[in-house]
C-alpha atoms as a PDB file:
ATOM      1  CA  UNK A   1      88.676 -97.412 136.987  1.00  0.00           C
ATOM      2  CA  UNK A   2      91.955 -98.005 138.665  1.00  0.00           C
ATOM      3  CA  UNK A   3      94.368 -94.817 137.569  1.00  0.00           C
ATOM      4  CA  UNK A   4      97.294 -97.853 137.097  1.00  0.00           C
ATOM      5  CA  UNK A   5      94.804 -99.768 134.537  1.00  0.00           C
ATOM      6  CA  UNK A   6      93.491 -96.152 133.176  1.00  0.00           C
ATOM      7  CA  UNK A   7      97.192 -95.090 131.761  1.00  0.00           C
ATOM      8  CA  UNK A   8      97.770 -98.579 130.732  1.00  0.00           C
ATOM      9  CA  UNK A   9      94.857 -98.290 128.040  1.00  0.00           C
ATOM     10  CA  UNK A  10      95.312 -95.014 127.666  1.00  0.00           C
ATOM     11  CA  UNK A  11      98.747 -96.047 126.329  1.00  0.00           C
ATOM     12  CA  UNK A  12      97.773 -99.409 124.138  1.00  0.00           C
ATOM     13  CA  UNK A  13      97.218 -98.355 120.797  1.00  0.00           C
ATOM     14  CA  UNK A  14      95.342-101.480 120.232  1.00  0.00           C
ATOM     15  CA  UNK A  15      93.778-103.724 122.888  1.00  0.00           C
ATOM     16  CA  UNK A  16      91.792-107.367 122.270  1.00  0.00           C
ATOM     17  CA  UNK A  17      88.802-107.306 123.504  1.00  0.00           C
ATOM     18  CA  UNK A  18      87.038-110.461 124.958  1.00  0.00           C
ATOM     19  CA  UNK A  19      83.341-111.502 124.674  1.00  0.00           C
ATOM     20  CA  UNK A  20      81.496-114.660 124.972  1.00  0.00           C
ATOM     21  CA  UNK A  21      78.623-115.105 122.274  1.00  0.00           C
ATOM     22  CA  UNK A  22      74.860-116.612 123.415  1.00  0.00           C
ATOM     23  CA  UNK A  23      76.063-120.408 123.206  1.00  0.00           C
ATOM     24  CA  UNK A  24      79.274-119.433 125.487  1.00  0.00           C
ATOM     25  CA  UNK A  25      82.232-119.763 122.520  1.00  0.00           C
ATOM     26  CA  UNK A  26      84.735-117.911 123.434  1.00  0.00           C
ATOM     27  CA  UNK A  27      85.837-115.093 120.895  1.00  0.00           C
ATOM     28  CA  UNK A  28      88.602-112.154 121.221  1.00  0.00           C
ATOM     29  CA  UNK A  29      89.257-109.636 118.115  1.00  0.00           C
ATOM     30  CA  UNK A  30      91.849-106.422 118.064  1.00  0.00           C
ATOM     31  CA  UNK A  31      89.947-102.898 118.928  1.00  0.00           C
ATOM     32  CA  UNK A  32      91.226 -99.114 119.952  1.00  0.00           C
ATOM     33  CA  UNK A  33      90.101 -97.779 122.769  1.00  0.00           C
ATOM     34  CA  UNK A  34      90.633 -94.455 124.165  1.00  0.00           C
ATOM     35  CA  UNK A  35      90.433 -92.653 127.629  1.00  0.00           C
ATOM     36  CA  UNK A  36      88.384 -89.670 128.712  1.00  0.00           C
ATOM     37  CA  UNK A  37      87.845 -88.109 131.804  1.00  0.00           C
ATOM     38  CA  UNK A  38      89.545 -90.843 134.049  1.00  0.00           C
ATOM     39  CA  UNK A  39      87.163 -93.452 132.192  1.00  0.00           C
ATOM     40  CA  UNK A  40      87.753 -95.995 129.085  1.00  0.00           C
ATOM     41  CA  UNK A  41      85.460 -95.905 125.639  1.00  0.00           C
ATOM     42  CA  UNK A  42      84.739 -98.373 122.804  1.00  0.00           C
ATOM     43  CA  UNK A  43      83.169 -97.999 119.600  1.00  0.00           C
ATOM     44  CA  UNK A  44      81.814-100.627 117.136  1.00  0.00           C
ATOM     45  CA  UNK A  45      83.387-100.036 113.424  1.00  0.00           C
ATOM     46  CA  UNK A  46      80.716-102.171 112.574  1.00  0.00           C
ATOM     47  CA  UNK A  47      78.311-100.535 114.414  1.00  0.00           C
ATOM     48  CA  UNK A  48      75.448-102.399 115.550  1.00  0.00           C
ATOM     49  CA  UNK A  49      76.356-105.177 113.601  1.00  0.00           C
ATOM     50  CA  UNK A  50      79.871-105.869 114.781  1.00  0.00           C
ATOM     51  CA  UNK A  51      80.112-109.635 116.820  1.00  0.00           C
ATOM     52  CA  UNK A  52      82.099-107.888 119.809  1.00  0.00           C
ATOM     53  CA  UNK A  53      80.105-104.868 120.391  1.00  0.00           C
ATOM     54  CA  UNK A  54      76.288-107.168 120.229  1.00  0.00           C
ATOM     55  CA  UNK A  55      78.289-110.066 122.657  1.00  0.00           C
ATOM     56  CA  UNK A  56      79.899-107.218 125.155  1.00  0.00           C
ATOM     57  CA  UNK A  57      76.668-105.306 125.362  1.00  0.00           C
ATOM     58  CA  UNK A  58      74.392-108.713 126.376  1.00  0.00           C
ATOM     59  CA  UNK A  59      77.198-110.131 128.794  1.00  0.00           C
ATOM     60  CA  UNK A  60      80.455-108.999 130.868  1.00  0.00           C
ATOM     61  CA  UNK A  61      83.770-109.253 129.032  1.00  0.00           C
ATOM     62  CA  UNK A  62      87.521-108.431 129.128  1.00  0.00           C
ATOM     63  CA  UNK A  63      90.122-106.342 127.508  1.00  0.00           C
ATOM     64  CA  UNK A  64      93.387-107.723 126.914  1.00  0.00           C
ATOM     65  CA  UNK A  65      96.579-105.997 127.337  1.00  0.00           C
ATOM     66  CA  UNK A  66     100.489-106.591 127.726  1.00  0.00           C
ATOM     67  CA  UNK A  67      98.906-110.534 128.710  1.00  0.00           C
ATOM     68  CA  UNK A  68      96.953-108.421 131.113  1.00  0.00           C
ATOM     69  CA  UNK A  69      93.278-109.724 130.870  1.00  0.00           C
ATOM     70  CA  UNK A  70      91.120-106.822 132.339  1.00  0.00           C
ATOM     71  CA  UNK A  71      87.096-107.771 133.608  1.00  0.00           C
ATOM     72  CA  UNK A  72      84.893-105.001 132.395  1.00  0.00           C
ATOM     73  CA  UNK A  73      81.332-104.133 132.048  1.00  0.00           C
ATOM     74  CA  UNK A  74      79.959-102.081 129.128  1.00  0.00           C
ATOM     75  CA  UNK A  75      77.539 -98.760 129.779  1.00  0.00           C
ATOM     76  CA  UNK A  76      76.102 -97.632 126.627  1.00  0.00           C
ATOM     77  CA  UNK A  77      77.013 -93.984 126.596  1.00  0.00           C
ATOM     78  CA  UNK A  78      73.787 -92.137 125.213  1.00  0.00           C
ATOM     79  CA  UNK A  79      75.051 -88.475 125.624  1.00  0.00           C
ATOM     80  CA  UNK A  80      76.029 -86.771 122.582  1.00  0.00           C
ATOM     81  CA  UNK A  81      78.471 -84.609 123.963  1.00  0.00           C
ATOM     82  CA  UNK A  82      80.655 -87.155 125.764  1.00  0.00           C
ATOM     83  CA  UNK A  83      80.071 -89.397 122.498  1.00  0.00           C
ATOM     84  CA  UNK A  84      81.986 -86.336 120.305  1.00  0.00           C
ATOM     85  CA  UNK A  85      84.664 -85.879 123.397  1.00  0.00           C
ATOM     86  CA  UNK A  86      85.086 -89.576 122.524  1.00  0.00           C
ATOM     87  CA  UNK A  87      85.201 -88.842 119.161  1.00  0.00           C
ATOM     88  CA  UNK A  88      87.833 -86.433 119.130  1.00  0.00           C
ATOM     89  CA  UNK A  89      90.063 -88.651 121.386  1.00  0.00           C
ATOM     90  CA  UNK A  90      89.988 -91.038 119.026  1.00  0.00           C
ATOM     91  CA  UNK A  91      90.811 -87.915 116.529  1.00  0.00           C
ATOM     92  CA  UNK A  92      93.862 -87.691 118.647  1.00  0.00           C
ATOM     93  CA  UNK A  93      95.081 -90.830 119.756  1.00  0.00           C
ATOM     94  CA  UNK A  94      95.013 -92.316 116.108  1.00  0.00           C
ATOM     95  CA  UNK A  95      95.981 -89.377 114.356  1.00  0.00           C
ATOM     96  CA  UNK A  96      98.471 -91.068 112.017  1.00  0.00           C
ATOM     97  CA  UNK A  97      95.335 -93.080 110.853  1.00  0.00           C
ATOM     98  CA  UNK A  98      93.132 -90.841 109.361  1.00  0.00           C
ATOM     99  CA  UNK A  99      90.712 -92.699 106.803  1.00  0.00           C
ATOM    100  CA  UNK A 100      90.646 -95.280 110.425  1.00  0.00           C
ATOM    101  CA  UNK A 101      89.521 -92.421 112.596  1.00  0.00           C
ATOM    102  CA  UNK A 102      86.945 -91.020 109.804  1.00  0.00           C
ATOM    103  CA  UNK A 103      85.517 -94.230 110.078  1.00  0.00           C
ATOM    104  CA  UNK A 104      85.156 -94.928 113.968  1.00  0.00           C
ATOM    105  CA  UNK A 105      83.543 -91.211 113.732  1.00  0.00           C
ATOM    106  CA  UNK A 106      80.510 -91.908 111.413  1.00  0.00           C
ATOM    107  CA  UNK A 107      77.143 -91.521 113.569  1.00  0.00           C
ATOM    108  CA  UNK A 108      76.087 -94.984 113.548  1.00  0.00           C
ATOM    109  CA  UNK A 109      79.408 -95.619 115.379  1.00  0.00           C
ATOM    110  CA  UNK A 110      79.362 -93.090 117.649  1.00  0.00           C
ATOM    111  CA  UNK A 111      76.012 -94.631 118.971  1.00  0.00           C
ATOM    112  CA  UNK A 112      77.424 -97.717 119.752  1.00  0.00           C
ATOM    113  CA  UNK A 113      80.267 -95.747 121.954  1.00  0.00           C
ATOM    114  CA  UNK A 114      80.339 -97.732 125.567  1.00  0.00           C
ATOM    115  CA  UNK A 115      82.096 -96.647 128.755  1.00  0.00           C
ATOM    116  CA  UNK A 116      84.151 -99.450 130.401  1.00  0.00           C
ATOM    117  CA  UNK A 117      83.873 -99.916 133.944  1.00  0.00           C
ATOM    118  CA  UNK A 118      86.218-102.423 135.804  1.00  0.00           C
ATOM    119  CA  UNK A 119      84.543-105.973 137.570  1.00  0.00           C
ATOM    120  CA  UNK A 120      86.230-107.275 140.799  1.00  0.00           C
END
């Protein structure tokens, strides 16, 4: 990921992200994301269940920033160490929003936690 687009999310404190569902409608809804290591992460609030996360992990998408629409591909992240480093960047980016952050750290979310790579 491109160090200009890295500090970019790394300084949205919320970003839309972009999916297409299976019969191609469009659909974009408000998420945090948070950077580690040089790379970009997303978790599901939802879990599982949420619209964005099942649509993003079956096709590409985009995140949306400053009207800056960014291609990316999702890469489930199934280590559970970088999942808590992810976890405890969101601990520190959203700070001021604890009962938020408690929430985006309960195990079923940290599963769906997906590293964002950038698409030509």
């Amino acid at each position: 990921m491109s160090a200009e687009v890295v500090a970019l999310l790394d300084r949205a404190n919320v970003v839309d992200v972009e999916t297409v569902s299976p019969k191609g409608t469009v659909h974009r809804i408000p998420i945090w994301v948070v950077v580690v290591d040089g790379a970009a992460y997303v978790a599901s609030v939802n879990a599982a269940k949420g619209r964005w996360y099942r649509e993003l992990t079956q096709h590409d998408g985009a995140l949306v920033v400053d009207d800056r629409r960014i291609p990316v591909h999702a890469v489930p992240v199934s280590d559970p160490a970088l999942r808590q480093r992810v976890s405890e960047a969101y601990g520190r980016k959203y700070k001021s929003s604890r009962a938020s952050v408690a929430s985006m750290q309960r195990p079923e979310v940290l599963a769906t936690t997906l590293r964002l790579e950038l698409l030509p």
